[in-house]
N, C-alpha and C. Protein backbone atom coordinates (compact mmCIF):
# COMPACT_ATOMS: atom_id res chain seq x y z
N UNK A 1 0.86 -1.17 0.00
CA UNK A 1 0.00 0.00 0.00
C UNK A 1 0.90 1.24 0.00
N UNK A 2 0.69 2.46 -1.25
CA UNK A 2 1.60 3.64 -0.76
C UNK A 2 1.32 4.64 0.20
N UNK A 3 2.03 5.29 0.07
CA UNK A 3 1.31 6.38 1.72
C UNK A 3 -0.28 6.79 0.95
N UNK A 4 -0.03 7.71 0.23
CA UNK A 4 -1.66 8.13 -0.23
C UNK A 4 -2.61 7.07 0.03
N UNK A 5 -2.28 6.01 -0.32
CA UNK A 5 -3.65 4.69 -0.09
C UNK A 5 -3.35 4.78 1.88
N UNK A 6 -2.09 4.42 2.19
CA UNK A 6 -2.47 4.89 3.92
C UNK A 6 -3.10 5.71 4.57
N UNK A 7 -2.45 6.89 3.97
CA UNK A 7 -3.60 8.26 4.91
C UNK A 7 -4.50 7.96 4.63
N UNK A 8 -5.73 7.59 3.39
CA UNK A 8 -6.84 7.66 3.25
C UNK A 8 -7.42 6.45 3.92
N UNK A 9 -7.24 5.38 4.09
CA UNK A 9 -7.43 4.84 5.14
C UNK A 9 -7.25 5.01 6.52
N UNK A 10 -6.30 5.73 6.86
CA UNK A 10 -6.19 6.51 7.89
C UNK A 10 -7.14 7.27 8.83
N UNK A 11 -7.58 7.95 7.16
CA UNK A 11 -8.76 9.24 7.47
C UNK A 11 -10.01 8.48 7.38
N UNK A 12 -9.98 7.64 6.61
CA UNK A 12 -11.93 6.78 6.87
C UNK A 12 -11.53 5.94 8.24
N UNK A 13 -10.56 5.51 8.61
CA UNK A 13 -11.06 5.28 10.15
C UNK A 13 -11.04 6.28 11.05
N UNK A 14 -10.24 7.11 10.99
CA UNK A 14 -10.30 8.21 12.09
C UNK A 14 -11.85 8.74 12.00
N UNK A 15 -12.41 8.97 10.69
CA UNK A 15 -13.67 9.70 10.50
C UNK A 15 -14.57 8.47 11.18
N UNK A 16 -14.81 7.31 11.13
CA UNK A 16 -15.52 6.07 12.09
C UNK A 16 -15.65 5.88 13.31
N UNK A 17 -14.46 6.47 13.87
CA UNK A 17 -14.18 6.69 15.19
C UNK A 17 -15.09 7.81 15.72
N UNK A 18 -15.08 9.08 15.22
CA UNK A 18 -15.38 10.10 15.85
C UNK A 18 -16.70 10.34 15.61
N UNK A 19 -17.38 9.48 14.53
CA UNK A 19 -18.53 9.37 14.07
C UNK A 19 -19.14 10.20 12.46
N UNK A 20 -17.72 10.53 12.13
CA UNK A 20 -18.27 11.81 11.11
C UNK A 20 -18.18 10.38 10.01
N UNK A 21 -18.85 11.26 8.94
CA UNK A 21 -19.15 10.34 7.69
C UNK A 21 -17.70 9.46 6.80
N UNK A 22 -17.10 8.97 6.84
CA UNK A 22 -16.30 8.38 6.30
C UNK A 22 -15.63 9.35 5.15
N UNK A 23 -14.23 10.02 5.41
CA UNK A 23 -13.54 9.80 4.20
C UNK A 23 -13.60 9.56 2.97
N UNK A 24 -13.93 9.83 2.34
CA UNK A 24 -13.82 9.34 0.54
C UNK A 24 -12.41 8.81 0.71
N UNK A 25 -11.97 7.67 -0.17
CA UNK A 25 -10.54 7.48 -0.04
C UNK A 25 -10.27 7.99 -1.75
N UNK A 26 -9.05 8.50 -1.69
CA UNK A 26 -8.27 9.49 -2.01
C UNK A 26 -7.86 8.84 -3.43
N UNK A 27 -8.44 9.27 -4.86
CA UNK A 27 -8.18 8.38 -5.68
C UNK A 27 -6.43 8.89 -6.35
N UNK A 28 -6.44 7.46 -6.69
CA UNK A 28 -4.89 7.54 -7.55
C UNK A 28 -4.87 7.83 -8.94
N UNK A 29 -3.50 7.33 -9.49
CA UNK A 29 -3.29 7.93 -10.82
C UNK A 29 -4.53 7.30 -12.01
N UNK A 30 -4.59 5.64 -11.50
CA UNK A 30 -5.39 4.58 -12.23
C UNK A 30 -6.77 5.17 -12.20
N UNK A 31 -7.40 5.72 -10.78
CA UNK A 31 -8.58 6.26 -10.69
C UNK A 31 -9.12 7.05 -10.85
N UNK A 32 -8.24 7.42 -12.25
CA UNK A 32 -8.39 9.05 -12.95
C UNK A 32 -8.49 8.61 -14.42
N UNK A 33 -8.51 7.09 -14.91
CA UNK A 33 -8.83 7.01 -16.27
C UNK A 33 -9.24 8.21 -17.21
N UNK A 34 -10.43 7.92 -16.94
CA UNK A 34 -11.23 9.03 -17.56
C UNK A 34 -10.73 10.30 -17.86
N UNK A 35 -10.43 10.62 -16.54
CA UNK A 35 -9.74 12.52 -16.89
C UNK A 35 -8.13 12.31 -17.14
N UNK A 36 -7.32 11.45 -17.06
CA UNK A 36 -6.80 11.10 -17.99
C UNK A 36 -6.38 11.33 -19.62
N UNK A 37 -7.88 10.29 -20.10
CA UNK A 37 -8.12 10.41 -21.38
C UNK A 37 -8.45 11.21 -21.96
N UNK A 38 -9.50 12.22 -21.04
CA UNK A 38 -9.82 13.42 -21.74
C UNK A 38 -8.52 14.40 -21.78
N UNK A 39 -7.64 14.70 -20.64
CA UNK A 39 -6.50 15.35 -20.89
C UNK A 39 -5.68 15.43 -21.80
N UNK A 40 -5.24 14.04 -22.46
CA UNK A 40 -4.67 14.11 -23.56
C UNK A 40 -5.69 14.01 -25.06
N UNK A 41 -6.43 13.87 -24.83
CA UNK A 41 -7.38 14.29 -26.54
C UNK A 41 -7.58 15.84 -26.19
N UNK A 42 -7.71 16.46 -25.39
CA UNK A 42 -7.50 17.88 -25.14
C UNK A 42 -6.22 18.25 -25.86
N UNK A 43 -4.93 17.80 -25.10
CA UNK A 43 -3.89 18.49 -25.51
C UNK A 43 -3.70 17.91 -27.02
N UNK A 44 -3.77 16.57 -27.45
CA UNK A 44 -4.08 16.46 -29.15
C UNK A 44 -4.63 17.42 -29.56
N UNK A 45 -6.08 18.03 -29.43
CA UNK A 45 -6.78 18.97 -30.29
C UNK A 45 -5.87 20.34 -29.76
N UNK A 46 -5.14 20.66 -28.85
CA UNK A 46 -4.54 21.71 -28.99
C UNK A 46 -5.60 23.10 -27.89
N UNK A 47 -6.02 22.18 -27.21
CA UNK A 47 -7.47 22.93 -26.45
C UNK A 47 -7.02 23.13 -24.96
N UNK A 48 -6.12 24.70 -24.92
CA UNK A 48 -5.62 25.11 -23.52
C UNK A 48 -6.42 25.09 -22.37
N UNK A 49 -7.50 25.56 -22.76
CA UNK A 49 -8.95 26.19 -21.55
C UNK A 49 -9.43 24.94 -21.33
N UNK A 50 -9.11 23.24 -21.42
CA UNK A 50 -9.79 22.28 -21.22
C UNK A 50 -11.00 21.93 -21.82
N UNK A 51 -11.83 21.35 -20.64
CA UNK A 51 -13.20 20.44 -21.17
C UNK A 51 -13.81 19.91 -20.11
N UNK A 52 -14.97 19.02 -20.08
CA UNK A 52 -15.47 18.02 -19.71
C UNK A 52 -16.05 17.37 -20.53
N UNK A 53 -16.04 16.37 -19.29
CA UNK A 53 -16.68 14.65 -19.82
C UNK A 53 -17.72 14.14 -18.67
N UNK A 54 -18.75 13.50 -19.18
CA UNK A 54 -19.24 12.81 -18.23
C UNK A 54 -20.03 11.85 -19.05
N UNK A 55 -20.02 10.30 -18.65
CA UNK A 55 -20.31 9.38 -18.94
C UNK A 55 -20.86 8.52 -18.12
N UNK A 56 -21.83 7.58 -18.63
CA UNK A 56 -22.34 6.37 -17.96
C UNK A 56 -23.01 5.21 -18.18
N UNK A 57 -23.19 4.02 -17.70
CA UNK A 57 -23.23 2.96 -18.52
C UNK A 57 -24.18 2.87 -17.20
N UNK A 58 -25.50 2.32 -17.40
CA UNK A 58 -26.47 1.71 -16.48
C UNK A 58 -27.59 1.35 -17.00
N UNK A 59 -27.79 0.20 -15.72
CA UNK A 59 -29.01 -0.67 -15.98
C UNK A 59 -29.88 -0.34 -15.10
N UNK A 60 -30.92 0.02 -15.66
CA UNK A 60 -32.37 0.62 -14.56
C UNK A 60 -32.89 -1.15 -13.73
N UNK A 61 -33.84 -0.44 -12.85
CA UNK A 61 -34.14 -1.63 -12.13
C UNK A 61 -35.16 -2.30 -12.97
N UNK A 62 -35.80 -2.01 -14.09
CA UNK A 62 -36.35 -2.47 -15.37
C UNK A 62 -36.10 -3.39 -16.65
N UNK A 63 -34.51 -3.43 -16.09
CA UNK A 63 -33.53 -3.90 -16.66
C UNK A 63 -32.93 -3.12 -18.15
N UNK A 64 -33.88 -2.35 -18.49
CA UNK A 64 -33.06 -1.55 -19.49
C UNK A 64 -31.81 -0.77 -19.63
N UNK A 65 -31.11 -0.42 -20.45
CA UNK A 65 -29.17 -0.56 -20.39
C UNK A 65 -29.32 0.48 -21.18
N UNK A 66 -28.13 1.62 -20.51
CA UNK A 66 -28.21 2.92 -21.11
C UNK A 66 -26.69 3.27 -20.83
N UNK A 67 -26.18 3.13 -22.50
CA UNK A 67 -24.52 3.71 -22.36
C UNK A 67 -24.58 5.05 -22.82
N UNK A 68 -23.61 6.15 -22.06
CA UNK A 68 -23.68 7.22 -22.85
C UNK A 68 -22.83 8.25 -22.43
N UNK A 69 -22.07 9.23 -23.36
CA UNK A 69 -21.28 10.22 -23.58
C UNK A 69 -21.33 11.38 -23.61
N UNK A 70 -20.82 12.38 -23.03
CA UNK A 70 -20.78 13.70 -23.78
C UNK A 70 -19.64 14.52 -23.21
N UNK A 71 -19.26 15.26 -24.30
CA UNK A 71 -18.40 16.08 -23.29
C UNK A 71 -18.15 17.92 -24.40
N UNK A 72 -17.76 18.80 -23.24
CA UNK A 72 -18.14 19.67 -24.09
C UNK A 72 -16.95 20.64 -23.79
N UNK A 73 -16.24 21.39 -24.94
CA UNK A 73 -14.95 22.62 -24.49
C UNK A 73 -15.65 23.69 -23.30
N UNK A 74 -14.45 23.64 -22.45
CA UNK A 74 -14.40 24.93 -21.59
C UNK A 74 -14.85 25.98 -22.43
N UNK A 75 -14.66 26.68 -23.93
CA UNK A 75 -14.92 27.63 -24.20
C UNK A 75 -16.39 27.67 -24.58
N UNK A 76 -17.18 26.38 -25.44
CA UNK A 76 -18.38 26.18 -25.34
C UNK A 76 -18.96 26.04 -24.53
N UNK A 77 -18.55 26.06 -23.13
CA UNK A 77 -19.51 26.15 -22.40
C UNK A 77 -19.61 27.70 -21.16
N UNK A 78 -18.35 28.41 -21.27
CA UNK A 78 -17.93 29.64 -20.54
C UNK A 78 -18.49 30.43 -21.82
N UNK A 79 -17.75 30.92 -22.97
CA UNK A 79 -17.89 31.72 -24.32
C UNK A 79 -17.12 32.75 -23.49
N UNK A 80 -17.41 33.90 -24.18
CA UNK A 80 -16.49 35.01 -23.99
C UNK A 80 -17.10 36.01 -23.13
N UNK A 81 -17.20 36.31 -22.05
CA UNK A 81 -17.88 37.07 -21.02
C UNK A 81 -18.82 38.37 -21.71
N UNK A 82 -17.70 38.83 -22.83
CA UNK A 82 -18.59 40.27 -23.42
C UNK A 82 -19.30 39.75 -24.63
N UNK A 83 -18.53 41.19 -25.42
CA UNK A 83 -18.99 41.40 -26.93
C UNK A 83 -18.23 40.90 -27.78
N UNK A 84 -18.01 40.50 -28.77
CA UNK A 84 -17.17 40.26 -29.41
C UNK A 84 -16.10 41.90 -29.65
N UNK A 85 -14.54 41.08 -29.04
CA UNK A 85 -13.92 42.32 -29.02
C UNK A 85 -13.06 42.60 -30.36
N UNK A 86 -13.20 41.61 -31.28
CA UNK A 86 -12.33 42.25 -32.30
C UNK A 86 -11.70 40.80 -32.83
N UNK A 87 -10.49 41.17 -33.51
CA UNK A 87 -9.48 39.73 -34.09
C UNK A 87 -8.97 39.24 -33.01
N UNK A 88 -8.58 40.04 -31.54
CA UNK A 88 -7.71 39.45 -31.04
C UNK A 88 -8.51 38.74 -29.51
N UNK A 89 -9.70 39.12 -29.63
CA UNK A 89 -10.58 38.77 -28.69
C UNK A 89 -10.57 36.59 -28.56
N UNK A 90 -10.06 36.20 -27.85
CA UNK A 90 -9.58 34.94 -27.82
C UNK A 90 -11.36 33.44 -27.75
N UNK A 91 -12.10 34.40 -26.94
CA UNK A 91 -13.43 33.49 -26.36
C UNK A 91 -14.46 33.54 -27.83
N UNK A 92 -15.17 32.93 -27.53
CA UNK A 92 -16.43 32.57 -28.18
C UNK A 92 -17.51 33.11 -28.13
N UNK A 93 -18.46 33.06 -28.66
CA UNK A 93 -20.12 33.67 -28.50
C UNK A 93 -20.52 33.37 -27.38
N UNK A 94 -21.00 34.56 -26.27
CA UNK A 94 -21.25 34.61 -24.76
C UNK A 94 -22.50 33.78 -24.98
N UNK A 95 -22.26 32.59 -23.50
CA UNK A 95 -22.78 31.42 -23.79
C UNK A 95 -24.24 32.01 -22.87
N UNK A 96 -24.92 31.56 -23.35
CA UNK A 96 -26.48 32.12 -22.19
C UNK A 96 -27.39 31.10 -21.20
N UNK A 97 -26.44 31.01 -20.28
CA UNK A 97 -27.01 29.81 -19.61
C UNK A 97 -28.28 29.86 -19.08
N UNK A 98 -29.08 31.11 -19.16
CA UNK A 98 -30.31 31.06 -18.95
C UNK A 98 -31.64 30.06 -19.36
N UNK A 99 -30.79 29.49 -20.79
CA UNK A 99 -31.66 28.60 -21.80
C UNK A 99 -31.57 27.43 -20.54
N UNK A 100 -30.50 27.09 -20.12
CA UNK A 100 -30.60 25.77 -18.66
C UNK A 100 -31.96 26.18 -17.46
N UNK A 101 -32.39 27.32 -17.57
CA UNK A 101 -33.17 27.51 -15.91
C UNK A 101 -34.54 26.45 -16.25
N UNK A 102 -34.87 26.72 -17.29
CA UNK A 102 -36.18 25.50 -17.57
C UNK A 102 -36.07 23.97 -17.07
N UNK A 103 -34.86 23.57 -17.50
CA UNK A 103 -34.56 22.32 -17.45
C UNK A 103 -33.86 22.06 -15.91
N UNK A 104 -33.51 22.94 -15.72
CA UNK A 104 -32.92 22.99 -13.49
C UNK A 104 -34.49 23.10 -12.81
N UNK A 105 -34.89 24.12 -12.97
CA UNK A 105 -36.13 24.31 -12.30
C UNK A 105 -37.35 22.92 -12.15
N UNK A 106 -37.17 22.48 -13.38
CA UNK A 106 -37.80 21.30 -13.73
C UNK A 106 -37.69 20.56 -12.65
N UNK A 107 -36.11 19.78 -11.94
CA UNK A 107 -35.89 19.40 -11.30
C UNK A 107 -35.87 19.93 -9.82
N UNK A 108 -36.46 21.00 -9.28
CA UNK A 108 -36.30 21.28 -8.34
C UNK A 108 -37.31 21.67 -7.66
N UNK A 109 -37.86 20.52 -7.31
CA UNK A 109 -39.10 19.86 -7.13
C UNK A 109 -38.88 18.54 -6.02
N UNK A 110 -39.09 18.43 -5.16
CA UNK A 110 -39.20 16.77 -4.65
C UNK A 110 -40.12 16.22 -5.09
N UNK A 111 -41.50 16.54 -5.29
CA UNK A 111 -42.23 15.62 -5.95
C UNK A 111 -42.00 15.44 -7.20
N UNK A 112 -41.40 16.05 -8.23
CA UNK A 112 -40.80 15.89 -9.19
C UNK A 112 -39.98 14.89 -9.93
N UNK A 113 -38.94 15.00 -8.60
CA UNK A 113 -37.73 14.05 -8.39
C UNK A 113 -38.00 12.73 -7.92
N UNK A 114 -39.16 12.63 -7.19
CA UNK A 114 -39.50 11.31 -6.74
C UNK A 114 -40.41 10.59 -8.33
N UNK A 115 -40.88 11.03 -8.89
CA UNK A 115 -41.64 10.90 -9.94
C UNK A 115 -40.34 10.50 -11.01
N UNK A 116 -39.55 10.92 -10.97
CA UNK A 116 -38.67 10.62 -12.43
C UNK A 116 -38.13 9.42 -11.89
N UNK A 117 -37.68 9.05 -10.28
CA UNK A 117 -37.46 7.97 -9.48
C UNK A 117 -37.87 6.90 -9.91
N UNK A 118 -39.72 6.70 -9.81
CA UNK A 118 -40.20 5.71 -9.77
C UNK A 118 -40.59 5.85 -11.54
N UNK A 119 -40.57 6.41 -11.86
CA UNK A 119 -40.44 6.07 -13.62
C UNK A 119 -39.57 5.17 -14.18
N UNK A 120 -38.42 5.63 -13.82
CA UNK A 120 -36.93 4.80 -13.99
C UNK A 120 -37.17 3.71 -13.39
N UNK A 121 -37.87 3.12 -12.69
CA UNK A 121 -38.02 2.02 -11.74
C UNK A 121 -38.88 1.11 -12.28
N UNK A 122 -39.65 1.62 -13.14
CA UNK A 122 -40.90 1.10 -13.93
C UNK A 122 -42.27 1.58 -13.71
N UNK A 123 -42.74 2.17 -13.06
CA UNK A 123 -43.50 2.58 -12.57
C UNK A 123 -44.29 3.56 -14.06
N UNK A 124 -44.80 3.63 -14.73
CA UNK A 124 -44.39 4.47 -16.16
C UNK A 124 -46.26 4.81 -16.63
N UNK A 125 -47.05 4.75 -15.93
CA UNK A 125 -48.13 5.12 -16.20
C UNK A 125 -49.06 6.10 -15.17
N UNK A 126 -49.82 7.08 -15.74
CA UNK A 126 -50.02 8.30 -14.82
C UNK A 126 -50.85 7.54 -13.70
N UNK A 127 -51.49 6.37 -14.15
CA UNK A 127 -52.38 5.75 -12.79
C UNK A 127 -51.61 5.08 -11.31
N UNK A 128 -50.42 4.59 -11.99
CA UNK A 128 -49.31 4.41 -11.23
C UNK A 128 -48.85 5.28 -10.17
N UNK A 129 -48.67 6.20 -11.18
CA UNK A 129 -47.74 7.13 -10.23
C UNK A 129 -48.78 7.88 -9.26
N UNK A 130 -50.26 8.17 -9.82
CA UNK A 130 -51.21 8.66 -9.04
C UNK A 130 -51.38 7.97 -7.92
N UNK A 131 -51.18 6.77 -7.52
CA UNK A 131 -51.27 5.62 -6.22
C UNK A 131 -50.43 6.19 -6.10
N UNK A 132 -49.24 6.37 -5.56
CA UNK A 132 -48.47 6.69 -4.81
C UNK A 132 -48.64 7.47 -3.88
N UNK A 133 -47.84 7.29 -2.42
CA UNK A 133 -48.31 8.43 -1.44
C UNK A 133 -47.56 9.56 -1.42
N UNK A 134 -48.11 10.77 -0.59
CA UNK A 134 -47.26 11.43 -0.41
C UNK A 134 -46.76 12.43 -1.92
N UNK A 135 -47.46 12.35 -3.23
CA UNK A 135 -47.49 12.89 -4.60
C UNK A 135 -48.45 14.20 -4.90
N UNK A 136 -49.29 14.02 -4.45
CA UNK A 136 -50.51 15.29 -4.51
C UNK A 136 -51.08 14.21 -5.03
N UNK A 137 -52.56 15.38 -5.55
CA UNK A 137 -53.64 15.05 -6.51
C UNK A 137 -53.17 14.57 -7.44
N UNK A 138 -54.01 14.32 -8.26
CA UNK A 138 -54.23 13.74 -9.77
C UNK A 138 -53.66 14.81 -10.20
N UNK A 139 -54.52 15.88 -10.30
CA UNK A 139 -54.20 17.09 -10.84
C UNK A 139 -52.38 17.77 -10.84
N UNK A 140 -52.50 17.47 -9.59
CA UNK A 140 -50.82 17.99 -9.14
C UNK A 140 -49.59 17.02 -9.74
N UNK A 141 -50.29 15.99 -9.55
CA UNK A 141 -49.50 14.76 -10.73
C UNK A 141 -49.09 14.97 -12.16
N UNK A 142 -50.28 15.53 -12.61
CA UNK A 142 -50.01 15.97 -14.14
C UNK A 142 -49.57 17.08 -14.29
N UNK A 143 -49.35 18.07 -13.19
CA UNK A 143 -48.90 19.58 -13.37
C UNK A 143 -47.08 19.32 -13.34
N UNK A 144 -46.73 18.01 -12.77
CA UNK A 144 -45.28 17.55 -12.68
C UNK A 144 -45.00 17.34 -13.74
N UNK A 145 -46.19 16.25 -14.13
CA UNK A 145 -45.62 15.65 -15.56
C UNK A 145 -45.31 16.56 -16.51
N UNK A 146 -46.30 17.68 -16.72
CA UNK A 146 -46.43 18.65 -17.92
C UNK A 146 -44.56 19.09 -18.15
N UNK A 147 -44.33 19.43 -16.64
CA UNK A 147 -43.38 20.43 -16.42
C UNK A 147 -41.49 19.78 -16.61
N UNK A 148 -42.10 18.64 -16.35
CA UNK A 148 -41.06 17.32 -16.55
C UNK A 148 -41.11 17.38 -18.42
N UNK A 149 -42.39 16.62 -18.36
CA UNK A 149 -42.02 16.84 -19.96
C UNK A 149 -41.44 18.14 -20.52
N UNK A 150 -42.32 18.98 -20.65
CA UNK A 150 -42.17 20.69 -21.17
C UNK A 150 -40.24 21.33 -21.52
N UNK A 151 -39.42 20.23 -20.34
CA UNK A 151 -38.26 20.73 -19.75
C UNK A 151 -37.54 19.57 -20.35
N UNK A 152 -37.88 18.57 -21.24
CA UNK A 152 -37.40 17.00 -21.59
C UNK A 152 -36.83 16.60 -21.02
N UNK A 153 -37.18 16.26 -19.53
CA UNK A 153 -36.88 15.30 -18.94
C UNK A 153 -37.69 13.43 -18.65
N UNK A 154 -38.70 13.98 -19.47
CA UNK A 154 -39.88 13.09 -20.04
C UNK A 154 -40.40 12.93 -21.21
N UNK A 155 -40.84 12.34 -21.57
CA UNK A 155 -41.53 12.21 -22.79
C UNK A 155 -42.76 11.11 -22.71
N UNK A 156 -44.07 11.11 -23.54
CA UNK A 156 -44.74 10.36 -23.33
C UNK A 156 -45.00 9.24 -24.01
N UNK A 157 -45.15 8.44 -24.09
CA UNK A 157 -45.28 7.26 -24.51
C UNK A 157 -46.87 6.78 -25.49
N UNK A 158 -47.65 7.64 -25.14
CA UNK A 158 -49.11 7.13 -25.59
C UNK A 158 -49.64 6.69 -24.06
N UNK A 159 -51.07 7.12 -24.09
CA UNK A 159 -51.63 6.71 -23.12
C UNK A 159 -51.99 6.80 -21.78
N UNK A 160 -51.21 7.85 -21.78
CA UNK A 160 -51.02 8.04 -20.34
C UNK A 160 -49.56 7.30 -19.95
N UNK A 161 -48.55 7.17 -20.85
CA UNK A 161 -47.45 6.37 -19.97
C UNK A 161 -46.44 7.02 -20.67
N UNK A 162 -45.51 7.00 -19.60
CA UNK A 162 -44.11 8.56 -19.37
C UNK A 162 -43.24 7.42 -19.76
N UNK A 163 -42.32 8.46 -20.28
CA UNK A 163 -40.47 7.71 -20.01
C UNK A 163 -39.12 8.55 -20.41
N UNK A 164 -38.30 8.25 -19.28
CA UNK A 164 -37.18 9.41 -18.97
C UNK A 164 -36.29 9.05 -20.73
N UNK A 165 -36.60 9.80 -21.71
CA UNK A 165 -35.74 9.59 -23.33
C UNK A 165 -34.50 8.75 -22.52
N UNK A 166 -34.19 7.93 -23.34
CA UNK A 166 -32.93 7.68 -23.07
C UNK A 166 -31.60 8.43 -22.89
N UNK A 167 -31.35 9.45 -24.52
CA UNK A 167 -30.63 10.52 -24.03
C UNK A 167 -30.31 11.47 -22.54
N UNK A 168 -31.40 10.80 -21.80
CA UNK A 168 -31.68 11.94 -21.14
C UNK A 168 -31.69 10.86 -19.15
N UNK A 169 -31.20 9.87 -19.67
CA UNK A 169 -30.81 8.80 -18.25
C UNK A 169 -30.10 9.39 -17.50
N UNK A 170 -28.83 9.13 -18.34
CA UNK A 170 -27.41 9.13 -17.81
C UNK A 170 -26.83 10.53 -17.48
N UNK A 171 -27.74 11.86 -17.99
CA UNK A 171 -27.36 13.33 -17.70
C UNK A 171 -28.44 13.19 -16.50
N UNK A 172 -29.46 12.68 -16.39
CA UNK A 172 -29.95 12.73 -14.92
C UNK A 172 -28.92 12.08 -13.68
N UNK A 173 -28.87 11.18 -13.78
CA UNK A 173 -28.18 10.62 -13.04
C UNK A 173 -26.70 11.69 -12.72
N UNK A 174 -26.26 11.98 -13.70
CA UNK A 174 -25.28 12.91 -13.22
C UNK A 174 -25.21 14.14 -12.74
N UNK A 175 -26.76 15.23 -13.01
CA UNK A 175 -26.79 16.02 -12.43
C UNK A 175 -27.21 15.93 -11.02
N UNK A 176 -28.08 14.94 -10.61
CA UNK A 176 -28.34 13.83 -9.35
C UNK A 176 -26.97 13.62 -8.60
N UNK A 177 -26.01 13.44 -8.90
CA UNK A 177 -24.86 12.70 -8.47
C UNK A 177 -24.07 14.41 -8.38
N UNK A 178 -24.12 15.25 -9.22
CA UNK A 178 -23.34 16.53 -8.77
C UNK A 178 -24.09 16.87 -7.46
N UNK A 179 -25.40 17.12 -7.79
CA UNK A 179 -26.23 18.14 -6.36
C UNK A 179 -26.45 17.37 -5.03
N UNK A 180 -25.34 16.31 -4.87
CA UNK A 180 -25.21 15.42 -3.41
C UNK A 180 -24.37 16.12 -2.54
N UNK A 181 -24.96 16.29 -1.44
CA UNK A 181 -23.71 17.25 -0.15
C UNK A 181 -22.61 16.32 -0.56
């Protein structure tokens, strides 16, 4: 074991002891694949300001299997704070992240969030999800759905029966997985 793998074991028992939440242990060079790989296809394309990536491969409790990719330049996603300043102005077309508040807001909701939950779970028809406790009305049920859909985080199926697009799994799950204390 090298020291880095020690201290971090170190620190998830010390954190056990005292009762606080465990340590994350401390990843290594191997446990950086990913950013890794993106680092050097970065420096291939010649792309100073970086990037991201985020990816994921999962199987719902439905058993359906969802692989998927994306990743996007630091400058496509910052752009250039102003106006366009000229030839020597280095950034891109000021990016307007406002077009995102539809699709955040969407999610920021608990009944919302519990609803895209049990969708993914199978649960996939409005009568379904209307049994559930603790959801509202009927009415309040479909005012989720509208707003879920409206924001594509849903789509409908016919019939009264929802489902999270596929495109649209694996960016849940990850914006889910960013907004965790």
């Amino acid at each position: 074991m090298d020291l880095e793998e020690r201290v971090s074991e170190l620190e998830r028992r010390l954190g056990a002891l005292v009762g606080d939440r465990p340590a994350a242990p401390r990843p290594t060079g191997a446990d950086f694949w990913a950013l890794e790989e993106l680092k050097s296809q970065l420096s291939e394309a010649g792309t100073a300001d970086g990037g991201v990536l985020y990816t994921g491969a999962v199987r719902l409790p439905t058993g359906e299997r969802y692989e998927w990719q994306y990743g996007a330049l630091t400058e496509q996603l910052l752009g250039d704070e102003g106006d366009d300043d000229g030839p020597d102005d280095p950034g891109g077309p000021r990016v307007d992240w406002s077009e995102s508040a539809e699709s955040f807001a969407a999610l920021g909701h608990p009944v919302r969030l519990r609803l895209l939950r049990e969708i993914l779970g199978g649960r996939r028809t409005a009568a379904e999800l209307a049994a559930l406790e603790e959801t509202g009305t009927t009415g309040q049920i479909y005012h989720h759905l509208r707003q879920l859909t409206g924001a594509g985080w849903l789509h409908t199926t016919g019939r009264g029966r929802y489902e999270v697009p596929g495109t649209r799994v694996v960016p849940l799950l990850v914006v889910l997985t960013a907004a965790r204390p």
